[in-house]
C-alpha atoms as a PDB file:
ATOM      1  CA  UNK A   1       0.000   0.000   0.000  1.00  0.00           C
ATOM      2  CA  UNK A   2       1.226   3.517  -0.904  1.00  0.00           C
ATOM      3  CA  UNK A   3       1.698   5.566   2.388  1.00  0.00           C
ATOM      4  CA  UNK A   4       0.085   8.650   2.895  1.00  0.00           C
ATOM      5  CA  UNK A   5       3.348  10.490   3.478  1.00  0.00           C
ATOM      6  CA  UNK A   6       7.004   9.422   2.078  1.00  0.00           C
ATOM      7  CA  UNK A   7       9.995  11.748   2.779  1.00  0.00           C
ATOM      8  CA  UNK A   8      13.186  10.549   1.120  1.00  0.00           C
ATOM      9  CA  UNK A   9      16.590  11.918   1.652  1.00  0.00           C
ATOM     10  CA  UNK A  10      15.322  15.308   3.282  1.00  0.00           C
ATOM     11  CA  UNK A  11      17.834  18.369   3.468  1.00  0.00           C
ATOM     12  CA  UNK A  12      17.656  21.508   4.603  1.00  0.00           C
ATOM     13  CA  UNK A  13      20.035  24.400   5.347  1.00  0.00           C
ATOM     14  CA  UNK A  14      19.946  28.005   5.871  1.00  0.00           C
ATOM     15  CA  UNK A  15      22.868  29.201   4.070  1.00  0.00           C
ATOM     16  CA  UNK A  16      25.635  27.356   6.801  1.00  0.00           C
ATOM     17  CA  UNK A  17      23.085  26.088   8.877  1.00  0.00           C
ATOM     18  CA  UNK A  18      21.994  22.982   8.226  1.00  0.00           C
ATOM     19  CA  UNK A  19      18.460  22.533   9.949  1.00  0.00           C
ATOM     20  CA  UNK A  20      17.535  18.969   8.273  1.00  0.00           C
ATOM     21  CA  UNK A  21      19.508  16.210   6.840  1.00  0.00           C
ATOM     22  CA  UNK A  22      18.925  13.124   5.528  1.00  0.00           C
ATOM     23  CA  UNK A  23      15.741  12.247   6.559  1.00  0.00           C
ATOM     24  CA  UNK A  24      13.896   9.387   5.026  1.00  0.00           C
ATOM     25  CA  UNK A  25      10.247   8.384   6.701  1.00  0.00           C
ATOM     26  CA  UNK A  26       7.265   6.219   5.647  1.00  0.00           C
ATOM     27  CA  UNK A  27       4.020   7.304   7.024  1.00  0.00           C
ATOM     28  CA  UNK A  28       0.425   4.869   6.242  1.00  0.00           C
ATOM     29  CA  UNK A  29      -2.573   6.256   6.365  1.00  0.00           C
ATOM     30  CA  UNK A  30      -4.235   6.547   9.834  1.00  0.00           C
ATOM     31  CA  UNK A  31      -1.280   6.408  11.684  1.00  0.00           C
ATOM     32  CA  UNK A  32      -0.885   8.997  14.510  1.00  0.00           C
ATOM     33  CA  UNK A  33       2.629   9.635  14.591  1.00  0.00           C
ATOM     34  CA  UNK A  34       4.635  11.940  18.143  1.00  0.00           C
ATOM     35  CA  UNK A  35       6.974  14.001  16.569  1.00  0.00           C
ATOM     36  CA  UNK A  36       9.986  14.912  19.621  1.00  0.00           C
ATOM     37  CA  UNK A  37      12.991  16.675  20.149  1.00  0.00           C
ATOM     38  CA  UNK A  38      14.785  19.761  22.205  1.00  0.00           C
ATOM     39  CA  UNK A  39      14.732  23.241  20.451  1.00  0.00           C
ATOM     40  CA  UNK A  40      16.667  23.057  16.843  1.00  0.00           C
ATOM     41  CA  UNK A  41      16.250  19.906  16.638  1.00  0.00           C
ATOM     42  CA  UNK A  42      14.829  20.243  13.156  1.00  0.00           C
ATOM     43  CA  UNK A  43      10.918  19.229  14.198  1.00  0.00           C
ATOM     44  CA  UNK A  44       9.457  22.345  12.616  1.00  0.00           C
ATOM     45  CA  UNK A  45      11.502  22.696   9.604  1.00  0.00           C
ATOM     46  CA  UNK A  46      10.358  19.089   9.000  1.00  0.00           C
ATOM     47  CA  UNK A  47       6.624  20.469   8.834  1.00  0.00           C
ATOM     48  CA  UNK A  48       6.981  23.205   7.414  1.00  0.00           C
ATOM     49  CA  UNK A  49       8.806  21.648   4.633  1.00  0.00           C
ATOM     50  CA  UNK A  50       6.159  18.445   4.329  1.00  0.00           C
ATOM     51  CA  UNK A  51       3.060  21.480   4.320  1.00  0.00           C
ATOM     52  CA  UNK A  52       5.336  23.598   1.916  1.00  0.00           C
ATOM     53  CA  UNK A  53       6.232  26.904   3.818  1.00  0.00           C
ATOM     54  CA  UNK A  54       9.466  25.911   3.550  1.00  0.00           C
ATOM     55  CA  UNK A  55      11.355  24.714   0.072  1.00  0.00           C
ATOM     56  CA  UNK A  56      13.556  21.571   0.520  1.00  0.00           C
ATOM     57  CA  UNK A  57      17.745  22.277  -0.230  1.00  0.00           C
ATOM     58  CA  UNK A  58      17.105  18.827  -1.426  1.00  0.00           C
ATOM     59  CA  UNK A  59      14.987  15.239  -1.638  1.00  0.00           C
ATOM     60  CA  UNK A  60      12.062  15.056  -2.051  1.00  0.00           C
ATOM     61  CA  UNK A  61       8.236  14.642  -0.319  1.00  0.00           C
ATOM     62  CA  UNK A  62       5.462  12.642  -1.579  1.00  0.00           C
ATOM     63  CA  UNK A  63       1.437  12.744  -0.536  1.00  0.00           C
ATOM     64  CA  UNK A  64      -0.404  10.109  -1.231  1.00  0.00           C
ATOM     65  CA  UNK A  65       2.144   8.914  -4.407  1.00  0.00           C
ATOM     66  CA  UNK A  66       2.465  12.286  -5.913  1.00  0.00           C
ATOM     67  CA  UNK A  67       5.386  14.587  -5.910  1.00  0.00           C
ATOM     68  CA  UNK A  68       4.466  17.245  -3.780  1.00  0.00           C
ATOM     69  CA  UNK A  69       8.231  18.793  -2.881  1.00  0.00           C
ATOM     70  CA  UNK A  70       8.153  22.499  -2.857  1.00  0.00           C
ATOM     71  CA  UNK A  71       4.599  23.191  -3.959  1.00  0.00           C
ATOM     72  CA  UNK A  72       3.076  26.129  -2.400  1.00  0.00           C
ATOM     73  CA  UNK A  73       1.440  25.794   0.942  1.00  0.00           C
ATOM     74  CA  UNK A  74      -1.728  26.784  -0.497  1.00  0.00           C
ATOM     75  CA  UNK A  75      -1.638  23.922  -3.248  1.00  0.00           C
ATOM     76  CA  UNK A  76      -0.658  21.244  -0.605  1.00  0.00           C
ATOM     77  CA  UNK A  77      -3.537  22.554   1.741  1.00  0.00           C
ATOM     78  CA  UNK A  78      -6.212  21.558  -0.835  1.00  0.00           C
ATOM     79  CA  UNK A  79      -4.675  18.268  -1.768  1.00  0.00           C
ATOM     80  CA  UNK A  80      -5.000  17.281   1.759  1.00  0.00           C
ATOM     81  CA  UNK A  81      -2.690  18.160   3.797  1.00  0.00           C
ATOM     82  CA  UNK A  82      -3.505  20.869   6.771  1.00  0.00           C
ATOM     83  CA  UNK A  83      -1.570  22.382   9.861  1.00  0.00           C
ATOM     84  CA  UNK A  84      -2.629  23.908  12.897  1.00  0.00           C
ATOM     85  CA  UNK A  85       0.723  26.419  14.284  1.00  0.00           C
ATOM     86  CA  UNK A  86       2.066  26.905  18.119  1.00  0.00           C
ATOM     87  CA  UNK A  87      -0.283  30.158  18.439  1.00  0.00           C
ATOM     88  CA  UNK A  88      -3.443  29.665  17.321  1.00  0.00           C
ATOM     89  CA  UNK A  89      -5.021  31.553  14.148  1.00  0.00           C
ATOM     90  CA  UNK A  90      -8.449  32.440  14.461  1.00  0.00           C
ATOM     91  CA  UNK A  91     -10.053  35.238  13.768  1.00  0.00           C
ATOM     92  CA  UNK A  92     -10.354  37.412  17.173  1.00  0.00           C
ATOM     93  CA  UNK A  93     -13.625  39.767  16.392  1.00  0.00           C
ATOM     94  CA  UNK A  94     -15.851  36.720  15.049  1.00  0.00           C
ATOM     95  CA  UNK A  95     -17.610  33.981  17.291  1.00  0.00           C
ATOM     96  CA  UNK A  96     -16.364  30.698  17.286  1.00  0.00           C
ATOM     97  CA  UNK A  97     -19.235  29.667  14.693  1.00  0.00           C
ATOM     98  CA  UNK A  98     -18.663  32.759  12.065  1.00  0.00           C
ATOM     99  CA  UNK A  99     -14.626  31.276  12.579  1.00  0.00           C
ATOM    100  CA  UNK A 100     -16.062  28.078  11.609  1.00  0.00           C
ATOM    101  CA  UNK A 101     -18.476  29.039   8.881  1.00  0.00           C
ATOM    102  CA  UNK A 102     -15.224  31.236   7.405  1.00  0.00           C
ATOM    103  CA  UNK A 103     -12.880  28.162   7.242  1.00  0.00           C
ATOM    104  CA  UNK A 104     -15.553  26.089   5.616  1.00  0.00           C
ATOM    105  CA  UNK A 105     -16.512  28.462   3.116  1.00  0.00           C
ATOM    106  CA  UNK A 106     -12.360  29.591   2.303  1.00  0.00           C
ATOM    107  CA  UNK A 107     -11.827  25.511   2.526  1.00  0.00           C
ATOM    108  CA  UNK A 108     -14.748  24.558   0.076  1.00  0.00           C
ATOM    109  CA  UNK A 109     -14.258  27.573  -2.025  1.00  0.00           C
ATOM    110  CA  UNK A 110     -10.672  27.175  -2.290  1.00  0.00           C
ATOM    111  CA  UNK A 111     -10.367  31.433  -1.981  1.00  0.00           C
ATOM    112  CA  UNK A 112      -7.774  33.425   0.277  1.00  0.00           C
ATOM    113  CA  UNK A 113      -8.682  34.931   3.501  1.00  0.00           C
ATOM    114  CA  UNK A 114      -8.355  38.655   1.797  1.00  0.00           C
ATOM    115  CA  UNK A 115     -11.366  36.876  -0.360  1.00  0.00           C
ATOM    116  CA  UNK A 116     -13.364  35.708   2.306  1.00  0.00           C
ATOM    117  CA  UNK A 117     -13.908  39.196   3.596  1.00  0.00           C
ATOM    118  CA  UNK A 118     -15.810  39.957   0.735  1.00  0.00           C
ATOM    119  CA  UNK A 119     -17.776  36.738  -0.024  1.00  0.00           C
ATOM    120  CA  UNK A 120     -20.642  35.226   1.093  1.00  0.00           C
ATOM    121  CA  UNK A 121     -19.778  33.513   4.625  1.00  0.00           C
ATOM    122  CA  UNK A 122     -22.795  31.234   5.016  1.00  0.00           C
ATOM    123  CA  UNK A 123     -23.733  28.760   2.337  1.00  0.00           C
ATOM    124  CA  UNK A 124     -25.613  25.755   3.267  1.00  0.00           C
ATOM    125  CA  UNK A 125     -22.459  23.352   3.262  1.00  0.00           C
ATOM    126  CA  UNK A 126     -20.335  25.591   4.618  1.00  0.00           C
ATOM    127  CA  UNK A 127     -23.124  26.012   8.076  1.00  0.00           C
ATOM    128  CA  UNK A 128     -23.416  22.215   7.622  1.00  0.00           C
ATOM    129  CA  UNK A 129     -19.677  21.471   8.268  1.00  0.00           C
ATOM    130  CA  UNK A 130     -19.379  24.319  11.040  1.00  0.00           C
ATOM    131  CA  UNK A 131     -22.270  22.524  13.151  1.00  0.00           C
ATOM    132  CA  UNK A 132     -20.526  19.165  12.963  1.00  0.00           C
ATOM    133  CA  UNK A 133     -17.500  20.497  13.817  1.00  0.00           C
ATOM    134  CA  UNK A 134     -18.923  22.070  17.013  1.00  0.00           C
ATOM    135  CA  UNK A 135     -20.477  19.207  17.833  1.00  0.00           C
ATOM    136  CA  UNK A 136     -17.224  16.855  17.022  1.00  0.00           C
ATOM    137  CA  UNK A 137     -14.912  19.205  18.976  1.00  0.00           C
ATOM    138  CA  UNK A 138     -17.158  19.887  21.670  1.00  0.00           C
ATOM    139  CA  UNK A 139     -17.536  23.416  20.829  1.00  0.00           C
ATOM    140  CA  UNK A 140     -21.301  24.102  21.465  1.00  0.00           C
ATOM    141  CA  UNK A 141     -20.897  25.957  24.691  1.00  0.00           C
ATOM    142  CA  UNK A 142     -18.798  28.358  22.932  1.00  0.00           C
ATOM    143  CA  UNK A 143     -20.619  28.637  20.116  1.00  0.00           C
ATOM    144  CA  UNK A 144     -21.600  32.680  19.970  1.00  0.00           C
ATOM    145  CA  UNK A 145     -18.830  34.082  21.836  1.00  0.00           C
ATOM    146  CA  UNK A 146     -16.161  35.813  20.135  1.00  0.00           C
ATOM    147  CA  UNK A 147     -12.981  34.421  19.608  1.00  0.00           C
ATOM    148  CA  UNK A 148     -11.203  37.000  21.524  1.00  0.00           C
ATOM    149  CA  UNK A 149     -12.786  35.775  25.166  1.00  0.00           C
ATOM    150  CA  UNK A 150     -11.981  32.224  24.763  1.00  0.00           C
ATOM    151  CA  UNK A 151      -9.713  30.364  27.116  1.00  0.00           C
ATOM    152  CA  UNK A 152      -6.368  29.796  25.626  1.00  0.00           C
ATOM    153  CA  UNK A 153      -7.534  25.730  25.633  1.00  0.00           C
ATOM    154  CA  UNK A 154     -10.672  26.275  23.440  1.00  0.00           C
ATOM    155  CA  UNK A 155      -8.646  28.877  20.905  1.00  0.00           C
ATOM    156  CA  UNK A 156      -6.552  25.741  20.151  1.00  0.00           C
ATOM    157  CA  UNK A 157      -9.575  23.226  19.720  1.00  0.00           C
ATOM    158  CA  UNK A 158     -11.284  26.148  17.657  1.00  0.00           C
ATOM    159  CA  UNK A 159      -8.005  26.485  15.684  1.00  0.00           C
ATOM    160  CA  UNK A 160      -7.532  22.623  14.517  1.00  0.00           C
ATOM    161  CA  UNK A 161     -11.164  22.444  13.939  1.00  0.00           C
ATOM    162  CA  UNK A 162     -10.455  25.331  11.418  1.00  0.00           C
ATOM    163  CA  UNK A 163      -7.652  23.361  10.195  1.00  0.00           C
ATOM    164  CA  UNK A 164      -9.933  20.568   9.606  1.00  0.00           C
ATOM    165  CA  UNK A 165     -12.501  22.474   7.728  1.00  0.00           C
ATOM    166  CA  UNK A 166     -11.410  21.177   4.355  1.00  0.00           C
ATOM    167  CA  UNK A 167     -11.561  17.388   5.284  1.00  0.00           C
ATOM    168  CA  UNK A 168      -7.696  16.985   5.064  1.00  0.00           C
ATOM    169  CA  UNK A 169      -6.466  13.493   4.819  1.00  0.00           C
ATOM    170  CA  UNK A 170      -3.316  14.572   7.118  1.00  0.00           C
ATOM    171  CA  UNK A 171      -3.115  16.588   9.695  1.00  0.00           C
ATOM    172  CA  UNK A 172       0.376  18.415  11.248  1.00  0.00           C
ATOM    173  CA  UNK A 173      -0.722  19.465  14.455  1.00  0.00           C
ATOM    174  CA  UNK A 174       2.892  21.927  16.104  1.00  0.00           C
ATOM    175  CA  UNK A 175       2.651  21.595  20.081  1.00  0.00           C
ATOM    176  CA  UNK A 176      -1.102  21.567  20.264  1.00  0.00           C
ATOM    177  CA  UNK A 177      -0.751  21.934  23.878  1.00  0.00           C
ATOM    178  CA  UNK A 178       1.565  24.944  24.327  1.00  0.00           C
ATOM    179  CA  UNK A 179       0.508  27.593  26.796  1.00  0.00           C
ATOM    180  CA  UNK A 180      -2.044  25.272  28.278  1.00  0.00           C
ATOM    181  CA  UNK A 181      -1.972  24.228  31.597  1.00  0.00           C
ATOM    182  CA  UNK A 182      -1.154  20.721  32.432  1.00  0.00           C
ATOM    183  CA  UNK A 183      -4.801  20.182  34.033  1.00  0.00           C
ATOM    184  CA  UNK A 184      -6.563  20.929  30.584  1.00  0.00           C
ATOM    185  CA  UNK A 185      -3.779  19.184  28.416  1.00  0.00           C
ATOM    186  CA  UNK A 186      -5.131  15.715  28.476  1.00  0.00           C
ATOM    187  CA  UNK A 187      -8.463  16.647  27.965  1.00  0.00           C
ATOM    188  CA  UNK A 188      -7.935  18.854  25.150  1.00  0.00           C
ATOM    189  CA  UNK A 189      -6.164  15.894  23.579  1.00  0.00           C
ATOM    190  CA  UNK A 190      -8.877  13.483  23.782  1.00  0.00           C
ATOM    191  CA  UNK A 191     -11.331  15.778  22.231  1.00  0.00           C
ATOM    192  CA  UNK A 192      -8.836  16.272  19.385  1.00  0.00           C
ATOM    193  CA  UNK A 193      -7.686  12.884  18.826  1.00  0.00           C
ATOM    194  CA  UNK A 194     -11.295  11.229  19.210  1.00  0.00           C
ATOM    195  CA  UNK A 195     -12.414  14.227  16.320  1.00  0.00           C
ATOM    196  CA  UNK A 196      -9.585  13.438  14.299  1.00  0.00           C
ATOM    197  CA  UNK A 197      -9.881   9.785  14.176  1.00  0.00           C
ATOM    198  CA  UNK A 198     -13.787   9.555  13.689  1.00  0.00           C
ATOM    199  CA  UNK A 199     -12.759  11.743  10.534  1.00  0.00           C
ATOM    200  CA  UNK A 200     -10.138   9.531   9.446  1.00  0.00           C
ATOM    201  CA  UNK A 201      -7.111  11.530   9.691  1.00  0.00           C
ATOM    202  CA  UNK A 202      -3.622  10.560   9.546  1.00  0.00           C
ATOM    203  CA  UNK A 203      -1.955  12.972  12.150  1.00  0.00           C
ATOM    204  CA  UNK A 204       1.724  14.261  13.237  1.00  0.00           C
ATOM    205  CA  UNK A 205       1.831  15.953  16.417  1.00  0.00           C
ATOM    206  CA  UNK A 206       4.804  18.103  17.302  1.00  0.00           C
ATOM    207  CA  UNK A 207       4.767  17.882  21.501  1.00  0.00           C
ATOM    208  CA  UNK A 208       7.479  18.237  24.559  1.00  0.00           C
ATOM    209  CA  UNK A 209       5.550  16.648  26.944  1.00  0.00           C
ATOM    210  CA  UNK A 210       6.628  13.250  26.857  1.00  0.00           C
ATOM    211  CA  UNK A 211       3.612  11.863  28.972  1.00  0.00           C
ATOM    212  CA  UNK A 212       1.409  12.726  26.000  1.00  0.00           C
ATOM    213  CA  UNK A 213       3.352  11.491  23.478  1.00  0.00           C
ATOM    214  CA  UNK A 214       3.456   8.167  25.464  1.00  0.00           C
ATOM    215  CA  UNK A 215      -0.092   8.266  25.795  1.00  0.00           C
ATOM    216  CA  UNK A 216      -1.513   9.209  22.676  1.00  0.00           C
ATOM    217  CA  UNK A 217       1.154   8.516  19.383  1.00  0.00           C
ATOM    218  CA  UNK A 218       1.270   4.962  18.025  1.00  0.00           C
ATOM    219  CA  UNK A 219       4.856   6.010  16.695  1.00  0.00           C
ATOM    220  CA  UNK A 220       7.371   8.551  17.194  1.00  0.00           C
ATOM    221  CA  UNK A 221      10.042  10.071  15.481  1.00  0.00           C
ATOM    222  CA  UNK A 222      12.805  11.406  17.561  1.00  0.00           C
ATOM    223  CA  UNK A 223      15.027  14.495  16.325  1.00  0.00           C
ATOM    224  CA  UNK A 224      18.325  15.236  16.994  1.00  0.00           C
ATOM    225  CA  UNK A 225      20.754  17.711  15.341  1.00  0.00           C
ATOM    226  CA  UNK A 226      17.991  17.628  12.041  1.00  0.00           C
ATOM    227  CA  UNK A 227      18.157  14.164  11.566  1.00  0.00           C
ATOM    228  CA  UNK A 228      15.815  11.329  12.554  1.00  0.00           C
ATOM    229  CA  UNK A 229      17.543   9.570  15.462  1.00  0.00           C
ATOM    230  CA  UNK A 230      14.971   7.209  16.472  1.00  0.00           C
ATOM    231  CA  UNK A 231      12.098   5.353  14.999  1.00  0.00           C
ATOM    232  CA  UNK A 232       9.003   3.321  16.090  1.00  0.00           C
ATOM    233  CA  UNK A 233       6.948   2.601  19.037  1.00  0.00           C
ATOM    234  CA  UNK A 234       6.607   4.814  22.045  1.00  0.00           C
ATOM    235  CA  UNK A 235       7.872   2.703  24.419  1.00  0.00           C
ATOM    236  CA  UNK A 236      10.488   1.284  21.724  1.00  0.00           C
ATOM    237  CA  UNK A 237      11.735   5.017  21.144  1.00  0.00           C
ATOM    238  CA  UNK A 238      11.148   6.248  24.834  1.00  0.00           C
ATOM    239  CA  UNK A 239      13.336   4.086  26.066  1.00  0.00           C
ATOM    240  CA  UNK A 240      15.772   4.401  23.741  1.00  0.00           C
ATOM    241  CA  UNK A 241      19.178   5.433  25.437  1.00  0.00           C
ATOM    242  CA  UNK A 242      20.329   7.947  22.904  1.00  0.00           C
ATOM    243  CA  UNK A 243      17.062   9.462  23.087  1.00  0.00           C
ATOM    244  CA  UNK A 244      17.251   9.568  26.893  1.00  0.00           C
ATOM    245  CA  UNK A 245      20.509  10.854  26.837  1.00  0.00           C
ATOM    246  CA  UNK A 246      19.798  13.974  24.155  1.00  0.00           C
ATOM    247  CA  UNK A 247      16.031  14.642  24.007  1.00  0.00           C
ATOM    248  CA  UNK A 248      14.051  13.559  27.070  1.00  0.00           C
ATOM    249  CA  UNK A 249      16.618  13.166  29.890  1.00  0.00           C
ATOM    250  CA  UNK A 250      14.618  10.652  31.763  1.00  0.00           C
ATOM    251  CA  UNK A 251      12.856   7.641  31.208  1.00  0.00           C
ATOM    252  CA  UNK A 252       8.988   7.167  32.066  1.00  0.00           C
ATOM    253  CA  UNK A 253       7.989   4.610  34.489  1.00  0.00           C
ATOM    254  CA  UNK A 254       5.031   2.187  33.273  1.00  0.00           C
ATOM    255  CA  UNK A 255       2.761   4.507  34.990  1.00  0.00           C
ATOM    256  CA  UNK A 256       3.779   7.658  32.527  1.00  0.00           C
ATOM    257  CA  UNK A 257       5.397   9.772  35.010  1.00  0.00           C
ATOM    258  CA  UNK A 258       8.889  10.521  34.634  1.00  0.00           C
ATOM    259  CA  UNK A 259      11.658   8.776  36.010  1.00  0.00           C
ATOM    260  CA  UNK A 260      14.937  10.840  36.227  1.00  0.00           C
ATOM    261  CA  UNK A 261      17.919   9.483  34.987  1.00  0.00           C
END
């Protein structure tokens, strides 16, 4: 079976900088895949190069069997591939559901967001797909207040709904916890995965807390130094030495809480 994503022989540098080398991954449909490593490590230039905001130095990146390596971001969005970003973007004067509504209708109608301003916002499909995604993301009690008011927790599920708008078949999700406390973190994460996989999406999650990456990736790549250090299973990857020794600095116990080395 073709996989969804296939990055072969990555590179990237920044004049003498190089921020990604020779990185070669696999990733099948469905999977939900931890991305982890320290600051630098190369995790965001990875994503930004798979969702095209940044052009490869050289290799190459394939959706789905199809060359997609240094298409505009735009172009790779409406093939199927989406991204929510650290700080969430959302639209701070409109309620959660005009957000919505605007998503669906830039998503469906494949238009910028200078366009949307003077389009129609509310179509029938576009009102159909915002009230799912309320409902999927748990949304409703949020539903009419402006964007502005929200808790920092619900502008990040209201962002990756938005990123979900056009049905992507991936989703690159960069430290969809960040600024959140550690009492809403798990929760928010179980809304978002349960949302994501009832729509089918492949995901990559970008995430320092290693408690949720034990909890909630089936597989993990570990960065170091822009290269792929380490490969597979949580546990597999977790317990990996070199990955103790230059990303996490600890093991986890069998209970998820971190064990000093």
């Amino acid at each position: 079976m073709t996989p969804v994503i296939s990055v072969r022989n990555l590179e990237k540098s920044f004049g003498s900088v190089v921020a990604a080398r020779d990185i070669n991954v696999e990733i099948p449909a469905l999977q939900t895949v931890g991305i982890i490593g320290a600051n630098g490590a190369g995790k965001t230039t990875f994503v930004n190069m798979i969702t095209g905001h940044i052009t490869p130095s050289s290799g190459s990146i394939w959706f789905s069997g199809k060359d997609v390596t240094g298409l505009p971001s735009r172009t790779i969005c409406r093939m199927g591939i989406s991204r929510s970003f650290q700080v969430a973007q959302i639209f701070p004067s409109l309620t959660v559901y005009e957000n919505m509504c605007a998503a669906a209708a830039i998503a469906r109608n494949n238009v910028s967001v200078l366009r949307f301003a003077v389009m129609p916002l509310l179509n029938p499909e576009a009102e159909a797909e915002t009230e799912e995604a309320i409902d999927l993301f748990q949304l409703k009690k949020y539903r009419d207040a402006p964007a502005a008011t929200l808790p920092q927790g619900v502008r990040k599920l209201l962002d990756i709904a938005m990123a979900v708008a056009g049905r992507p078949q991936v989703l690159l999700l960069d430290e969809p916890t960040s600024g959140i406390s550690v009492e809403e973190k798990y929760d928010l994460m179980e809304i978002v995965m349960a949302a994501l996989k009832s729509r089918k999406v492949t995901v990559l999650f970008v995430e320092h807390d290693m408690e949720l990456v034990d909890r909630f990736a089936e597989r993990v790549l570990a960065f170091y130094d822009g290269t792929v250090i380490s490969d597979g299973a949580p546990a597999e990857v977790l317990g990996d030495p070199r990955v103790q020794e230059l990303i996490t600095g600890h093991a986890l116990s069998k209970t998820g809480s971190a064990v000093h080395a």
